[in-house]
Each structure stands twice: as structure tokens, then as C-alpha cells.
PDB file of N, CA and C in Angstrom:
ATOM      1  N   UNK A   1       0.847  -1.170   0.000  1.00  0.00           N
ATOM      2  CA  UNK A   1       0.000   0.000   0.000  1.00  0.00           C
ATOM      3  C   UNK A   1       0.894   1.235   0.000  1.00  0.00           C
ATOM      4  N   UNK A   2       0.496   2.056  -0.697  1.00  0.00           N
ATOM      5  CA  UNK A   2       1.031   3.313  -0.777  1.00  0.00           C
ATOM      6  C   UNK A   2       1.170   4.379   0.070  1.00  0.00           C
ATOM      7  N   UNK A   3       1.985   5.156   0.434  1.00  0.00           N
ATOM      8  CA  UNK A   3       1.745   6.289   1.270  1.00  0.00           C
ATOM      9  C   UNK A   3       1.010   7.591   0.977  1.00  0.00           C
ATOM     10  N   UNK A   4      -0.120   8.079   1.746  1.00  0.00           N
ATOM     11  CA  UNK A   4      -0.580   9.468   1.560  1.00  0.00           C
ATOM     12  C   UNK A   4      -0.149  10.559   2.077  1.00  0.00           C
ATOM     13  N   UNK A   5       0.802  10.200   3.333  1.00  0.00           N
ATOM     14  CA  UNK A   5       1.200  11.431   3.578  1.00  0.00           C
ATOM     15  C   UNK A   5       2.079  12.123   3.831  1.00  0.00           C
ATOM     16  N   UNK A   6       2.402  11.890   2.688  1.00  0.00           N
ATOM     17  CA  UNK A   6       3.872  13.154   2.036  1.00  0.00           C
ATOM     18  C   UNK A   6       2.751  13.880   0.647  1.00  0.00           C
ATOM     19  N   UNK A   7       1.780  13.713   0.337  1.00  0.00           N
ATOM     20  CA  UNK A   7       0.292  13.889  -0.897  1.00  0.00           C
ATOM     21  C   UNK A   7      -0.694  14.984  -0.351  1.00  0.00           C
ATOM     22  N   UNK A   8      -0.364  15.833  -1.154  1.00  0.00           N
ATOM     23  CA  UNK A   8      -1.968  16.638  -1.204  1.00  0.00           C
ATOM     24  C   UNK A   8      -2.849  15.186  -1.309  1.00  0.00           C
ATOM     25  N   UNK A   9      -4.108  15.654  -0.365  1.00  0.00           N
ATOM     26  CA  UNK A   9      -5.462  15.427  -0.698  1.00  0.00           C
ATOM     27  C   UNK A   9      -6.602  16.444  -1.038  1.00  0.00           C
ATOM     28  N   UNK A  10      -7.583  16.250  -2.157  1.00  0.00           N
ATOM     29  CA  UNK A  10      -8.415  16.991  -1.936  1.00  0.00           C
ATOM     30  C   UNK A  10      -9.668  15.783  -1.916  1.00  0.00           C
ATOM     31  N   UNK A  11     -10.556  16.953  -0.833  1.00  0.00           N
ATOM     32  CA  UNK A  11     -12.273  16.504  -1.009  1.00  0.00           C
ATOM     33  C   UNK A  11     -12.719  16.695  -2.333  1.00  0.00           C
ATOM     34  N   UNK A  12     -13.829  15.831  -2.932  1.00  0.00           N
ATOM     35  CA  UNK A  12     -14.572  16.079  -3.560  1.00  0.00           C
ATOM     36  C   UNK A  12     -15.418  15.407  -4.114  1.00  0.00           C
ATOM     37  N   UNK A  13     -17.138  15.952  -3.878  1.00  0.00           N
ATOM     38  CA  UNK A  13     -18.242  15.456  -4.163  1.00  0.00           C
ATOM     39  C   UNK A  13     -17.999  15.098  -5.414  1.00  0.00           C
ATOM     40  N   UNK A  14     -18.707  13.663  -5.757  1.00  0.00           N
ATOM     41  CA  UNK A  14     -19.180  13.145  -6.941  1.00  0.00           C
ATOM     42  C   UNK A  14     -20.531  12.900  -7.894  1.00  0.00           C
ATOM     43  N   UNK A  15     -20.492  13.656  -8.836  1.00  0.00           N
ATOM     44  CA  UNK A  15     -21.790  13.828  -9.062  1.00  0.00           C
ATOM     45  C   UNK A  15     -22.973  12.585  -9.306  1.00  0.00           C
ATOM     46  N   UNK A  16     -21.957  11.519  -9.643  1.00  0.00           N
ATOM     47  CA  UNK A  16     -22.507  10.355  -9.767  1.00  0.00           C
ATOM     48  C   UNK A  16     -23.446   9.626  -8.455  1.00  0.00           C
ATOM     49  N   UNK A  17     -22.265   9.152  -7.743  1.00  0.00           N
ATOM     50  CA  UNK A  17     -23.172   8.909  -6.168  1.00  0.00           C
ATOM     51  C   UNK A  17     -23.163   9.415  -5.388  1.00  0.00           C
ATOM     52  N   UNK A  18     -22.724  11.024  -5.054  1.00  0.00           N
ATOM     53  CA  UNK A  18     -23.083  12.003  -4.181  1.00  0.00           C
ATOM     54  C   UNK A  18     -22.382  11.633  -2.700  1.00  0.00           C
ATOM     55  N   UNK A  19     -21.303  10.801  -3.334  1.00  0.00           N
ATOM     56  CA  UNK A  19     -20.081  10.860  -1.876  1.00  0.00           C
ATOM     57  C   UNK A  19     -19.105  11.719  -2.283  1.00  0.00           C
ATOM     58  N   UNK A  20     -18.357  12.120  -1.123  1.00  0.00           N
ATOM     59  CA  UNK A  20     -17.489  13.040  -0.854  1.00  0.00           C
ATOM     60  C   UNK A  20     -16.346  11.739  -1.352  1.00  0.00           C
ATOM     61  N   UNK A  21     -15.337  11.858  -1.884  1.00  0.00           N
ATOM     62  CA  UNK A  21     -14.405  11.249  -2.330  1.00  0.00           C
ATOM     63  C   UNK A  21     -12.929  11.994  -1.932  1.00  0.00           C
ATOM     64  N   UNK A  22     -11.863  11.129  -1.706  1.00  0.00           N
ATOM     65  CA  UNK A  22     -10.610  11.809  -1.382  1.00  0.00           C
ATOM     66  C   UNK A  22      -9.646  11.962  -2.774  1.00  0.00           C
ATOM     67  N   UNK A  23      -9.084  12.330  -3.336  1.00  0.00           N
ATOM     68  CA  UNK A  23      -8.240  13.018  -4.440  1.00  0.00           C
ATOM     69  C   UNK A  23      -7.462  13.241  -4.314  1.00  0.00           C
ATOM     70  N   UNK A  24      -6.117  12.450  -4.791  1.00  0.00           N
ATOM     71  CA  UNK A  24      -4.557  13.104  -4.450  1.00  0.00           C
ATOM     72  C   UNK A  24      -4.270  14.294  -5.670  1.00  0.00           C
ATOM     73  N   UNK A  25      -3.156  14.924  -5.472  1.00  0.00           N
ATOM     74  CA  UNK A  25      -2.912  15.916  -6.353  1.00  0.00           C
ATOM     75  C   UNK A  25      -2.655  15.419  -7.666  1.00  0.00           C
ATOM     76  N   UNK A  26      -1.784  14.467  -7.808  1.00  0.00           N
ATOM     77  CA  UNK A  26      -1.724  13.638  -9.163  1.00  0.00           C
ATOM     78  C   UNK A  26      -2.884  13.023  -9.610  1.00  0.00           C
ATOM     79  N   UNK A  27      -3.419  12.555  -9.470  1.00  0.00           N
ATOM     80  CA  UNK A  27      -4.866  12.513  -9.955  1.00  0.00           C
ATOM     81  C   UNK A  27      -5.316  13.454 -10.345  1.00  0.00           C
ATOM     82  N   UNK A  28      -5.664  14.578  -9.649  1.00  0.00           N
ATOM     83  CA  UNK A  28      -5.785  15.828  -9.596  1.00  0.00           C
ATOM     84  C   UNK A  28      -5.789  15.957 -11.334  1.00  0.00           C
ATOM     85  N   UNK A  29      -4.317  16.461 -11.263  1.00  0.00           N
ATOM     86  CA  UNK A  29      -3.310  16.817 -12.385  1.00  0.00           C
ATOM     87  C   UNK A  29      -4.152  16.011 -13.720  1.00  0.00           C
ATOM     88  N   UNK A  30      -3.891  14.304 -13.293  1.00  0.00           N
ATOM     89  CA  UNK A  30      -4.111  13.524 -14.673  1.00  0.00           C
ATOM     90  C   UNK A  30      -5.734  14.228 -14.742  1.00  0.00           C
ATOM     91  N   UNK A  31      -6.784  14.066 -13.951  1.00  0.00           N
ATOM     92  CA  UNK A  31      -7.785  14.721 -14.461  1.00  0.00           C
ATOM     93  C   UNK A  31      -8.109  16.151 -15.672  1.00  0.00           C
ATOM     94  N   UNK A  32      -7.349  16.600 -15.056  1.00  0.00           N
ATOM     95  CA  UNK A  32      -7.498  18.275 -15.547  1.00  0.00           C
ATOM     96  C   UNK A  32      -6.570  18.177 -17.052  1.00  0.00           C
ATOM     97  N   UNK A  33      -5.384  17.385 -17.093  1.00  0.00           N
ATOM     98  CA  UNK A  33      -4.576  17.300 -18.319  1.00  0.00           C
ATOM     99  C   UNK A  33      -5.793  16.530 -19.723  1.00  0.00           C
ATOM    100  N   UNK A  34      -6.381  15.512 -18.752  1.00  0.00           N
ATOM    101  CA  UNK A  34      -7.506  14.912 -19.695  1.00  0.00           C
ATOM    102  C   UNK A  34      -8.727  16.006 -20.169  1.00  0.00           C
ATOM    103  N   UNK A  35      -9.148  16.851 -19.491  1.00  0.00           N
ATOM    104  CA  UNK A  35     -10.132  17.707 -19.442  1.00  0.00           C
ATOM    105  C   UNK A  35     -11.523  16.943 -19.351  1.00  0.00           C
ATOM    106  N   UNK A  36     -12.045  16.241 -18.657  1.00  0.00           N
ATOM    107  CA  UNK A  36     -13.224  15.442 -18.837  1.00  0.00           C
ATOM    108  C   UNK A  36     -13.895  15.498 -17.161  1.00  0.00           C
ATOM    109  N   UNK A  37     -13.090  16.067 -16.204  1.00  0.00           N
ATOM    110  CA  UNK A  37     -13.752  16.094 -15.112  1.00  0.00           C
ATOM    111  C   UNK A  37     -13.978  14.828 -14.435  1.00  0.00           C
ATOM    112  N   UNK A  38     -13.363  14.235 -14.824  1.00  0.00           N
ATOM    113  CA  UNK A  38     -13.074  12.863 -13.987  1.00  0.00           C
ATOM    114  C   UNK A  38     -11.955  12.519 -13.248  1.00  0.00           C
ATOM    115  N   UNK A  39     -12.141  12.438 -11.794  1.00  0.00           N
ATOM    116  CA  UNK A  39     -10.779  12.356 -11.226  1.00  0.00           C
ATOM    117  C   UNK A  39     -10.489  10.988 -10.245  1.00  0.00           C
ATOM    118  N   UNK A  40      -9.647  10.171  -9.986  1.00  0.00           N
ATOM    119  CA  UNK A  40      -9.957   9.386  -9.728  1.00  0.00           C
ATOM    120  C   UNK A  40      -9.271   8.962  -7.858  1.00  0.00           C
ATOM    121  N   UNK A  41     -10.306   8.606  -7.366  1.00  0.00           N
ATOM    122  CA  UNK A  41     -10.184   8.698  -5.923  1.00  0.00           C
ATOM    123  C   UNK A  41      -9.024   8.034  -5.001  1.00  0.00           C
ATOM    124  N   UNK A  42      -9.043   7.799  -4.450  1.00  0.00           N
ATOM    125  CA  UNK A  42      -8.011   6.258  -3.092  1.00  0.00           C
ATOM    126  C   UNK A  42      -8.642   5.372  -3.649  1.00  0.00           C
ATOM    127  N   UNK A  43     -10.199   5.475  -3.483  1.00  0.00           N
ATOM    128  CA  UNK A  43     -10.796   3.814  -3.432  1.00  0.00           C
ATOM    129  C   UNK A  43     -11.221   3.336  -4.541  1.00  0.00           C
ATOM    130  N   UNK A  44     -10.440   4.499  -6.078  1.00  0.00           N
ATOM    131  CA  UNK A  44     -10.375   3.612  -7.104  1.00  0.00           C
ATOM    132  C   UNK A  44     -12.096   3.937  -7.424  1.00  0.00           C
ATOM    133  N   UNK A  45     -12.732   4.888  -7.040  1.00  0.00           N
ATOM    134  CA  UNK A  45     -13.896   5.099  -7.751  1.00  0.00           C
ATOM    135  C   UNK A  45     -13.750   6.091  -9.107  1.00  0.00           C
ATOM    136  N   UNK A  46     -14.335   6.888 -10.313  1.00  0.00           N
ATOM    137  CA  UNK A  46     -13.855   7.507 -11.060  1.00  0.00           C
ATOM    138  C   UNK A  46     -14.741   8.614 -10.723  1.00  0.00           C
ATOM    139  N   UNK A  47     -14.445   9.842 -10.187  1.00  0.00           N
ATOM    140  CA  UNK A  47     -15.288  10.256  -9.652  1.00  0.00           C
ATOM    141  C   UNK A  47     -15.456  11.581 -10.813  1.00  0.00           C
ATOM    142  N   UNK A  48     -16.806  11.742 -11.222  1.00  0.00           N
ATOM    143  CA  UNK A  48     -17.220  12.786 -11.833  1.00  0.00           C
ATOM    144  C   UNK A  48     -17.534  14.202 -10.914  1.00  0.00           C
ATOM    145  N   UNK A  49     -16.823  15.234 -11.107  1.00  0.00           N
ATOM    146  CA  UNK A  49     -17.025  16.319  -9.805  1.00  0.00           C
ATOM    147  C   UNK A  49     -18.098  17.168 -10.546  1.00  0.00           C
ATOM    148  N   UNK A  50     -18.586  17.514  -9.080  1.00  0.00           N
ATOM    149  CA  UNK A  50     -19.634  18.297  -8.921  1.00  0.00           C
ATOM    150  C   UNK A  50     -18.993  19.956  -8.650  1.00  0.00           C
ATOM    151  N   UNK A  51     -20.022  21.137  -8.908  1.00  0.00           N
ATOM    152  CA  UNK A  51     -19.414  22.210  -9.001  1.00  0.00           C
ATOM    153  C   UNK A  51     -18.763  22.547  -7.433  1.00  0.00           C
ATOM    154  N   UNK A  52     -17.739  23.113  -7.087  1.00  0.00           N
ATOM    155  CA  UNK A  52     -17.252  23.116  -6.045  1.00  0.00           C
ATOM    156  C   UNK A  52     -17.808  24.297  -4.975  1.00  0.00           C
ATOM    157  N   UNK A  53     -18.917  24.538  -5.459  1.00  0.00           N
ATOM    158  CA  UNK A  53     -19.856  25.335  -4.500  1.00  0.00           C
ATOM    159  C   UNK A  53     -21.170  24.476  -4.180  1.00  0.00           C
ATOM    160  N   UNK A  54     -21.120  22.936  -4.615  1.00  0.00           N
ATOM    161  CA  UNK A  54     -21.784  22.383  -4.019  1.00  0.00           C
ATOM    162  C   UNK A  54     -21.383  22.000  -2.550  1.00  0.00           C
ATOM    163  N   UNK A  55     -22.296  21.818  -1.639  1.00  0.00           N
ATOM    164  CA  UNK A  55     -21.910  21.186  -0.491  1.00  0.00           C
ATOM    165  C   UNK A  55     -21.157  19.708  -0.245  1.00  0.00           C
ATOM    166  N   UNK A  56     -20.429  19.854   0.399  1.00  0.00           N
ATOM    167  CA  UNK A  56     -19.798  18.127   0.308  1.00  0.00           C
ATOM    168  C   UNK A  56     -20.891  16.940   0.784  1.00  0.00           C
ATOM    169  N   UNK A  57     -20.933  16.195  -0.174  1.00  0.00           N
ATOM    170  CA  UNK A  57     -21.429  14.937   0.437  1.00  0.00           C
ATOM    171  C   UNK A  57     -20.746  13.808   1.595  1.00  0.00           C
ATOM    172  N   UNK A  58     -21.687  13.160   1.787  1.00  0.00           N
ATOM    173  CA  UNK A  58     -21.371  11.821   2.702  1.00  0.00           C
ATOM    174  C   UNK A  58     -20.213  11.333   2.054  1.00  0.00           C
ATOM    175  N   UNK A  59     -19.237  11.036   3.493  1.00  0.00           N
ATOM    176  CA  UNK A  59     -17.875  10.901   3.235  1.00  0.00           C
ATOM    177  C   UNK A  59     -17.585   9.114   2.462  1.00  0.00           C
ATOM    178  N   UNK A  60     -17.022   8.890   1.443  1.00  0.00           N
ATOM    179  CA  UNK A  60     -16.702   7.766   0.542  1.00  0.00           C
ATOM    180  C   UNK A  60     -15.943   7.210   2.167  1.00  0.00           C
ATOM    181  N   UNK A  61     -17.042   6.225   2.591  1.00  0.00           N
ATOM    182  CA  UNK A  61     -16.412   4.940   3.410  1.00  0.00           C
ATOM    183  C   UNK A  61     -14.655   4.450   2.654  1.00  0.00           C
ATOM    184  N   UNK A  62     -14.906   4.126   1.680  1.00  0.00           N
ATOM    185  CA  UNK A  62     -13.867   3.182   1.240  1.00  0.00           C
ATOM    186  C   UNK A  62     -12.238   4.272   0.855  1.00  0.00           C
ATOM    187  N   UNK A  63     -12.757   5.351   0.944  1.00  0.00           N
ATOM    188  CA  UNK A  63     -11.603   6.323   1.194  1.00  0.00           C
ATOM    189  C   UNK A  63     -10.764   6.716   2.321  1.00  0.00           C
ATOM    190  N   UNK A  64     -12.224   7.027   3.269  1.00  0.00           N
ATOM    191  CA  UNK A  64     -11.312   7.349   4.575  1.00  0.00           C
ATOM    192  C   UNK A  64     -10.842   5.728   4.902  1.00  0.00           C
ATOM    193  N   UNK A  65     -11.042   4.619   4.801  1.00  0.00           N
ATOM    194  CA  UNK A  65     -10.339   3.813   5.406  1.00  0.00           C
ATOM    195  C   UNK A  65      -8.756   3.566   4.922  1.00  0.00           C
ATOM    196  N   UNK A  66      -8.938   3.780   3.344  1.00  0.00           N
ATOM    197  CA  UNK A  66      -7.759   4.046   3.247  1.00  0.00           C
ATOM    198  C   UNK A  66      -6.961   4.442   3.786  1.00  0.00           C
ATOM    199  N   UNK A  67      -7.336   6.403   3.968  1.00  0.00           N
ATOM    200  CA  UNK A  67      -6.544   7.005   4.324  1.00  0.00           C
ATOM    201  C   UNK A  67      -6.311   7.172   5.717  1.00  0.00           C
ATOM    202  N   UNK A  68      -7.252   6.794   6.649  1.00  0.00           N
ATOM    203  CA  UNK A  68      -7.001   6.486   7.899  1.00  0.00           C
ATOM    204  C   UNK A  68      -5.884   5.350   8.335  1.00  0.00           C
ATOM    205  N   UNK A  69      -6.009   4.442   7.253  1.00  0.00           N
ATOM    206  CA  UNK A  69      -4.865   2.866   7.247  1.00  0.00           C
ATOM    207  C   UNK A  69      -3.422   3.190   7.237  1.00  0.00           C
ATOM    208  N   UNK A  70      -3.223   4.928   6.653  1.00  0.00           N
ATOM    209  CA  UNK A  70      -1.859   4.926   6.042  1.00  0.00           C
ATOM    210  C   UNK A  70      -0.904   5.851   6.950  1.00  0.00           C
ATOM    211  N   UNK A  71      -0.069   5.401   7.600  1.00  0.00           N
ATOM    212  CA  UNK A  71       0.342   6.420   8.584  1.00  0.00           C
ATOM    213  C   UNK A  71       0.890   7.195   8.529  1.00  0.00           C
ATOM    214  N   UNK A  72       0.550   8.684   8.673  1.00  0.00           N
ATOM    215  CA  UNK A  72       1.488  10.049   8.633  1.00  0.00           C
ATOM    216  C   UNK A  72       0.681  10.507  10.169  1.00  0.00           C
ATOM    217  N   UNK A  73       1.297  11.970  10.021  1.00  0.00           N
ATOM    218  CA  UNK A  73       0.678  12.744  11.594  1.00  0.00           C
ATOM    219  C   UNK A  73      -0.623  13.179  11.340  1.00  0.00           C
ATOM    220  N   UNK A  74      -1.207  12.587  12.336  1.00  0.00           N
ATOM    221  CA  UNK A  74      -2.544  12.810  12.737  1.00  0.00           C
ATOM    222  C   UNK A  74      -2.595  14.588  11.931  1.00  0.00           C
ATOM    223  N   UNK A  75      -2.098  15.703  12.373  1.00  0.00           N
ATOM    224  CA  UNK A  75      -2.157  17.264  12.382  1.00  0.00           C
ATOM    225  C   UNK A  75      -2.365  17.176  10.772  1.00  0.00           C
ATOM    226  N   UNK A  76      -1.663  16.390  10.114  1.00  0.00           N
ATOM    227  CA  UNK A  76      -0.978  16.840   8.779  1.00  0.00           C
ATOM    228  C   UNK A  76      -2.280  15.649   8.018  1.00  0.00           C
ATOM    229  N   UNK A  77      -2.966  15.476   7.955  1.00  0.00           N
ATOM    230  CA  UNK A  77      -4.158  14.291   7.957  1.00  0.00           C
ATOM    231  C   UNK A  77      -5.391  15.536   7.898  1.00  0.00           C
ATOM    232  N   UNK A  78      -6.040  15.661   9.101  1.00  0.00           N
ATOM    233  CA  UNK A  78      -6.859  16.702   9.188  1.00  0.00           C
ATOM    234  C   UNK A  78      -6.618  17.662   8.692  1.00  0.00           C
ATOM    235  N   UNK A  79      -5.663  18.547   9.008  1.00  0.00           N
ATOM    236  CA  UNK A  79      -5.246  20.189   8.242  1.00  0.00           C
ATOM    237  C   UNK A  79      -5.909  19.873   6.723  1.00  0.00           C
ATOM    238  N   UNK A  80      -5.483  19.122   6.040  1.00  0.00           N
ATOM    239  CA  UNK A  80      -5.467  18.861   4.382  1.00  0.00           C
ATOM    240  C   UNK A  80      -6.785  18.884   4.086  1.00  0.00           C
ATOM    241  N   UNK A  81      -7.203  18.058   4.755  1.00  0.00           N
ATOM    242  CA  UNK A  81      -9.190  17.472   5.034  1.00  0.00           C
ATOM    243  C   UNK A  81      -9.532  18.854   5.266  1.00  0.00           C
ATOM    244  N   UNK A  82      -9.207  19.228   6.144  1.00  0.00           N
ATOM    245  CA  UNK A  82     -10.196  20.397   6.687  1.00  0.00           C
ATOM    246  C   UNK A  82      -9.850  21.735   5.753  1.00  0.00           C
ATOM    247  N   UNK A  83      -8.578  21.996   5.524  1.00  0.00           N
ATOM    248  CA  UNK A  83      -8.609  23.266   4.786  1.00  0.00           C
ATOM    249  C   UNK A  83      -9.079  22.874   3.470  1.00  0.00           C
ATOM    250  N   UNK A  84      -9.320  22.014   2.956  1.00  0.00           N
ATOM    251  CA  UNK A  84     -10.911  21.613   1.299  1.00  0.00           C
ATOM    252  C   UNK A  84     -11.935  22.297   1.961  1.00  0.00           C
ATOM    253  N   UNK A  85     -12.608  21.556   3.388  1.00  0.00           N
ATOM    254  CA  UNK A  85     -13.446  21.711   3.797  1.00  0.00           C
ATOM    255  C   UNK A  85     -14.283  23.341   4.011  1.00  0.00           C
ATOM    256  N   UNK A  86     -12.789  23.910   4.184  1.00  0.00           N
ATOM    257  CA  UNK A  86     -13.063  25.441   5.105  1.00  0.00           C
ATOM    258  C   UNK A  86     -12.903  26.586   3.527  1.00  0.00           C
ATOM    259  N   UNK A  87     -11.932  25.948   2.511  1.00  0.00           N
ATOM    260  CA  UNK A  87     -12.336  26.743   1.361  1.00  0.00           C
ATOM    261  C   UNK A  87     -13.534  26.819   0.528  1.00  0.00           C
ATOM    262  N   UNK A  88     -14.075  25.083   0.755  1.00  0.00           N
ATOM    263  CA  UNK A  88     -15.262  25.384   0.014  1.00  0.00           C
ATOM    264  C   UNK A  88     -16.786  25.771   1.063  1.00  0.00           C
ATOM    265  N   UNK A  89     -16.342  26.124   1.849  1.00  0.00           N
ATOM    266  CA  UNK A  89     -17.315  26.660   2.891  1.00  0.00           C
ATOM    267  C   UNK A  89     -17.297  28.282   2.997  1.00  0.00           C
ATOM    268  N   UNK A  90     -16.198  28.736   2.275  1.00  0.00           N
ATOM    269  CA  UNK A  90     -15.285  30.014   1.944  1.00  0.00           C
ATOM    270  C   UNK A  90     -16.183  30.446   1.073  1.00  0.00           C
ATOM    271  N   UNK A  91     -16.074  29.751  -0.381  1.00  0.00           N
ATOM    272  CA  UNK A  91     -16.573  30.002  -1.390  1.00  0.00           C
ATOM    273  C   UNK A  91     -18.045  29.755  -1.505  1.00  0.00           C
ATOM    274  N   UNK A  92     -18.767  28.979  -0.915  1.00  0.00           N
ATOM    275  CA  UNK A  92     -20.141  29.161  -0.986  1.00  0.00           C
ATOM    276  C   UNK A  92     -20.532  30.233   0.023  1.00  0.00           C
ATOM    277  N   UNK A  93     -19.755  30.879   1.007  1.00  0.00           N
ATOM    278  CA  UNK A  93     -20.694  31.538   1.791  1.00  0.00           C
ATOM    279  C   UNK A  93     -20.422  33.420   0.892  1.00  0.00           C
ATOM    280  N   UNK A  94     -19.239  33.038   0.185  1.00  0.00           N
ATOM    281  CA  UNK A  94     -18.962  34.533  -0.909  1.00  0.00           C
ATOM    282  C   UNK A  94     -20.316  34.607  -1.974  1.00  0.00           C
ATOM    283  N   UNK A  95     -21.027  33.219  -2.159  1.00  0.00           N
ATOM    284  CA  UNK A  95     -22.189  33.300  -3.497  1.00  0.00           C
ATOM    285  C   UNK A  95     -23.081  33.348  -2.790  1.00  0.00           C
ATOM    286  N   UNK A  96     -23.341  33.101  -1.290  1.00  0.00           N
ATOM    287  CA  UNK A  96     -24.479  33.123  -0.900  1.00  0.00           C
ATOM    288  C   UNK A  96     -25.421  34.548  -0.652  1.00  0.00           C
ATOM    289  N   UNK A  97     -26.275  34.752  -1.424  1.00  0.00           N
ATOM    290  CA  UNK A  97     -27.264  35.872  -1.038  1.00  0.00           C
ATOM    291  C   UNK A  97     -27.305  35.991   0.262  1.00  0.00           C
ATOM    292  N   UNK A  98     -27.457  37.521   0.392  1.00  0.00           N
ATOM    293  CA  UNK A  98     -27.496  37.955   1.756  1.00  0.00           C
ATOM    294  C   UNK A  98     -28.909  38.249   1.920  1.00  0.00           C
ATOM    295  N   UNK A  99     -29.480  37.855   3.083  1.00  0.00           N
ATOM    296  CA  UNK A  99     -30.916  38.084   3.327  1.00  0.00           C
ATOM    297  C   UNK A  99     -30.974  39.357   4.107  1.00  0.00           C
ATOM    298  N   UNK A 100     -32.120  40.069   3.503  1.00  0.00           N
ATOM    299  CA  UNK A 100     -32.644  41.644   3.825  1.00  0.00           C
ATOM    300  C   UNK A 100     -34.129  41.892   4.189  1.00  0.00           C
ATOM    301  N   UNK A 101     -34.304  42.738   4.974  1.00  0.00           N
ATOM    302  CA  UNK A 101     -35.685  42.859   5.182  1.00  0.00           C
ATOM    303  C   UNK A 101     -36.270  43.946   3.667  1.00  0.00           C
ATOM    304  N   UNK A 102     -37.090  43.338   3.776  1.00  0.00           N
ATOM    305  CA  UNK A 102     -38.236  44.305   2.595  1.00  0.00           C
ATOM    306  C   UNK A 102     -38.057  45.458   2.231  1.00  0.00           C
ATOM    307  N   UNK A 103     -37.386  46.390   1.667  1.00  0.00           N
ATOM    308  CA  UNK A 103     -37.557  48.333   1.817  1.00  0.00           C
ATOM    309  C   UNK A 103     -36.075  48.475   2.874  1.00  0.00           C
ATOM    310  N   UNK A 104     -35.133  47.890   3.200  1.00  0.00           N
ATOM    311  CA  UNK A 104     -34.340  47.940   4.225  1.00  0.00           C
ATOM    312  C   UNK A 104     -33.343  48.346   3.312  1.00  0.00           C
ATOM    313  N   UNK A 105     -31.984  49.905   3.253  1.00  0.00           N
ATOM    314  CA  UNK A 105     -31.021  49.979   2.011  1.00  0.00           C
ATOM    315  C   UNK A 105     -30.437  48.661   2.005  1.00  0.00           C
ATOM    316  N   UNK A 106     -29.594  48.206   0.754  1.00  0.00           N
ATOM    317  CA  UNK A 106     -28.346  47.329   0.733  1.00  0.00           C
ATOM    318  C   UNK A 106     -27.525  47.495   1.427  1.00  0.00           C
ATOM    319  N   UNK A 107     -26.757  46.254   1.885  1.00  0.00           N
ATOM    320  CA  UNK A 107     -25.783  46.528   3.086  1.00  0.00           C
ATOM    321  C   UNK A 107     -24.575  47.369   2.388  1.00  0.00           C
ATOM    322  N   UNK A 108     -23.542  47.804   3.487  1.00  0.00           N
ATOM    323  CA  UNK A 108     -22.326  48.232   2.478  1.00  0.00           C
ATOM    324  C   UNK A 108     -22.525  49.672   2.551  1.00  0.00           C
TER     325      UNK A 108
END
């Protein structure tokens, strides 16, 4: 088995079965060089991505076990996970309409 962590990971929903899937950077890469939006996960699923202002789905079981199986530091594990998590929580809350009362000016 391979090591993940010396590897970018990224999250990312699949539009197909609507799990959150894990993504190394090379994958990454081969995806985007192909241009077809298919990137392919740990657990070997081919994952078609969803726009990245969708919300993340239910986490791909067969990923985190992977990547839970493979030993690096706990810190350096989460950080990776979580800063996907916290950019695309970044970026949907920049598109999200701001709610206003009726006749109330625009904020700003």
C-alpha cells in the first residue's frame, strides 16, 4: 500500500453517487490534463465532480479507510481534510445571497 502522507489530498463530491471522495494531487493533475472532469479517488472510484460550490457529500467509506490505514501525523491528515473543507465553505458563503428585510437599504 502506498503512502498518503507526504500527498496533497483533496475533497470532492461526486456527481454520480453524491459521496465526498478523497483526491490526491496527481490525480488531480491527470484529471485536468484529460479535461473530462473525472478524477480518480483512493478507493479507485472515477469520480465525476460536482461544481465546487456544491456542499460536500457523505464521506466515501472506502476512502477514509484508506486514508485512515496509512500512517502520517494525525495534524498533517486533518489540516489537508479540513482546509478543502473550510475553502469550500469560503466560497459558498462569498455566493451566498445575503438576506434583507423588505424596503431595508443594501448593506455596504
Amino acid at each position: 500500500m502506498s503512502s498518503y502522507s507526504d500527498e496533497w489530498l483533496l475533497s470532492m463530491t461526486c456527481a454520480a453517487d453524491g459521496l465526498d471522495h478523497l483526491v490526491t494531487a496527481e490525480a488531480m493533475a491527470v484529471g485536468q490534463v484529460a479535461r473530462t472532469g473525472v478524477y480518480g479517488a483512493l478507493c479507485g472510484a472515477q469520480v465525476l465532480s460536482t461544481s465546487m460550490m456544491t456542499p460536500p457529500g457523505k464521506r466515501c467509506r472506502d476512502c477514509r479507510a484508506i486514508f485512515t490505514a496509512t500512517p502520517s501525523p494525525p495534524s498533517q491528515r486533518s489540516d489537508v481534510v479540513w482546509a478543502c473543507r473550510v475553502w469550500r465553505h469560503v466560497l459558498s458563503a462569498a455566493k451566498a445571497p445575503t438576506a434583507r428585510r423588505p424596503g431595508s437599504p443594501p448593506p455596504g
